[in-house]
C-alpha atoms as a PDB file:
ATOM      1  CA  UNK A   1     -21.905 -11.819 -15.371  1.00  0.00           C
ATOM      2  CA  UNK A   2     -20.726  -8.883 -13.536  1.00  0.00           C
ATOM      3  CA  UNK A   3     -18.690 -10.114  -9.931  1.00  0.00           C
ATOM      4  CA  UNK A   4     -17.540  -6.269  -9.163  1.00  0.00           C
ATOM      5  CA  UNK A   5     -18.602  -5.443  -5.476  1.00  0.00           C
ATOM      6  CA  UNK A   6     -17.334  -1.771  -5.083  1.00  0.00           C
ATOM      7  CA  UNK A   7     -15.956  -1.881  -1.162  1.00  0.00           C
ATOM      8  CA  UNK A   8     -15.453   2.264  -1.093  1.00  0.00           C
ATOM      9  CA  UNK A   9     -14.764   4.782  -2.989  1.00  0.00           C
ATOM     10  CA  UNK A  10     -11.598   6.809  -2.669  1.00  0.00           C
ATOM     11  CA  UNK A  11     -10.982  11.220  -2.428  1.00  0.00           C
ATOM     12  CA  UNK A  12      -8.636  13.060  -4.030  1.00  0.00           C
ATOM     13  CA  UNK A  13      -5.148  12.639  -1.664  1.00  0.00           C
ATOM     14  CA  UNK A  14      -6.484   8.580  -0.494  1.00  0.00           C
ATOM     15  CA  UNK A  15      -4.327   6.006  -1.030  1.00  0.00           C
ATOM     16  CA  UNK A  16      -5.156   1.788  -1.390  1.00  0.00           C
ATOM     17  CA  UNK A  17      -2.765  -0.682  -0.539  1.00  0.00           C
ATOM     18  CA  UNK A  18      -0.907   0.016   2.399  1.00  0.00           C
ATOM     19  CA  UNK A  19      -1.074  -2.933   4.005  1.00  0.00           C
ATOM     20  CA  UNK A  20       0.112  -4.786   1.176  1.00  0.00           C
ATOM     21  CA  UNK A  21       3.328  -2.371   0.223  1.00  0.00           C
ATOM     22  CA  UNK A  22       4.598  -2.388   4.119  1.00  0.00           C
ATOM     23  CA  UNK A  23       3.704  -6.350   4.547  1.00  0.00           C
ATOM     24  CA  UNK A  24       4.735  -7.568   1.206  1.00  0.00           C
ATOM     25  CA  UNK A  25       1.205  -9.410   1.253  1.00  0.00           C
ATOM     26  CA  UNK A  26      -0.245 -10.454  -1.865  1.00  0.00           C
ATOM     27  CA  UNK A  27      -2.795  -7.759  -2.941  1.00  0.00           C
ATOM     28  CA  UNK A  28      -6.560  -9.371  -2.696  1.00  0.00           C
ATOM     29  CA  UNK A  29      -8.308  -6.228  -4.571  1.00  0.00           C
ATOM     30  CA  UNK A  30      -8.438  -4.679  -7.645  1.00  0.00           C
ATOM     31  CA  UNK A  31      -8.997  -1.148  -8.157  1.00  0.00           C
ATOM     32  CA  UNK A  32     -11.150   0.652 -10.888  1.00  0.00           C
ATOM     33  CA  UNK A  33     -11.004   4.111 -11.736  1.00  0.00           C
ATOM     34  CA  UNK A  34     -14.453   5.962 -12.710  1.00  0.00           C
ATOM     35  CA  UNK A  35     -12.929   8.857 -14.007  1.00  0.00           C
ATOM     36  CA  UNK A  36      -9.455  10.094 -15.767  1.00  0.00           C
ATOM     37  CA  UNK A  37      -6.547   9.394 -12.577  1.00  0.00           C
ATOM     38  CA  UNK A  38      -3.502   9.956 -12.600  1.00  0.00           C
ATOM     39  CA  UNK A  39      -1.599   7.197 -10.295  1.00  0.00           C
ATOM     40  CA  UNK A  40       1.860   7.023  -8.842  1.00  0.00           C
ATOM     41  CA  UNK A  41       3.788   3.802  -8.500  1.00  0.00           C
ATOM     42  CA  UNK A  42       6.865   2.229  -6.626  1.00  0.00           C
ATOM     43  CA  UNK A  43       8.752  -0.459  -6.326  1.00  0.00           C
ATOM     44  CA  UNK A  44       8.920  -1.998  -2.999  1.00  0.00           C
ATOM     45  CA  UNK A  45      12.559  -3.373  -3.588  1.00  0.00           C
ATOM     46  CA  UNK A  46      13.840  -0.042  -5.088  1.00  0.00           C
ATOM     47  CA  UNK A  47      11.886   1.760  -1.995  1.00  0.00           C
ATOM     48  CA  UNK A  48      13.602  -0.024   0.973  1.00  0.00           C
ATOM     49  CA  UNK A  49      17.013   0.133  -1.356  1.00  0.00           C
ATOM     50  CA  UNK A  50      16.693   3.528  -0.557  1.00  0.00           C
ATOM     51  CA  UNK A  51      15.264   3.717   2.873  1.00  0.00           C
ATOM     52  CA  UNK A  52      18.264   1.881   3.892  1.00  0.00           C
ATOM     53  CA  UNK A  53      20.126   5.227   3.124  1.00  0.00           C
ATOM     54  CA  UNK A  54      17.625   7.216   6.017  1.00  0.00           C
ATOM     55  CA  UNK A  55      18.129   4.686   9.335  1.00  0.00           C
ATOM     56  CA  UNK A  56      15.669   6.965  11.187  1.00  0.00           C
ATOM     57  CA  UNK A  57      12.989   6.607   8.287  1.00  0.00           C
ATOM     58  CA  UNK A  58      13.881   2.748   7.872  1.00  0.00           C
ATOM     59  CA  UNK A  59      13.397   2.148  11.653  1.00  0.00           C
ATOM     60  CA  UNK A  60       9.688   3.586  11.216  1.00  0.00           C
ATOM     61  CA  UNK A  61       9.137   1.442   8.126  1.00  0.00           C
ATOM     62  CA  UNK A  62      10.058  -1.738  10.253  1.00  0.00           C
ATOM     63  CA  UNK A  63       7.834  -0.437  13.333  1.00  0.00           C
ATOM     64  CA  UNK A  64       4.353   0.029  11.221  1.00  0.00           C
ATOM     65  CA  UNK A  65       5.494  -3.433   9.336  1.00  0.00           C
ATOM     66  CA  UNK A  66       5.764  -5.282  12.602  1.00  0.00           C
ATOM     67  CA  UNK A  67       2.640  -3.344  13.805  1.00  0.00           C
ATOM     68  CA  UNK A  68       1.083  -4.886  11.289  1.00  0.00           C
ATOM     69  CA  UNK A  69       1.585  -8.376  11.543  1.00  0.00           C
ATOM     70  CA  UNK A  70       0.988  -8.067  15.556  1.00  0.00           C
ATOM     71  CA  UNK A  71      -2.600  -6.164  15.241  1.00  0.00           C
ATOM     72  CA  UNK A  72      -3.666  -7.872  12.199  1.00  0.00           C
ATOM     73  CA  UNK A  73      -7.136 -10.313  12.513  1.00  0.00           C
END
């Protein structure tokens, strides 16, 4: 019984999971790789530790987050 539905397929450079890193939402997909990937990971506490340092930066974190919630379906 095979339930994978591929959604899309991502290019060299895309990124998944936006929405969930900047809303703290629990992720609802899982990704597959078809070939060899590398991927790059961070922690969302460790991130905003450190945004905290760059107020300008921060501020734009806080904008898209809040953008999200507001023009979310």
């Amino acid at each position: 019984m095979n339930n994978i539905k591929p959604v899309c397929v991502l290019s060299i450079g895309q990124s998944f999971g936006e929405y969930e890193f900047f809303t703290s939402s629990p992720r609802i997909y899982s990704i597959r790789c078809k070939n060899f990937c590398s991927l790059l990971k961070i922690n969302r506490n460790e991130f905003l530790q450190i945004l905290k340092e760059f107020p300008e930066d921060h501020e734009k974190f806080c904008s898209i987050k809040d953008s999200l919630f507001i023009y979310s379906d």
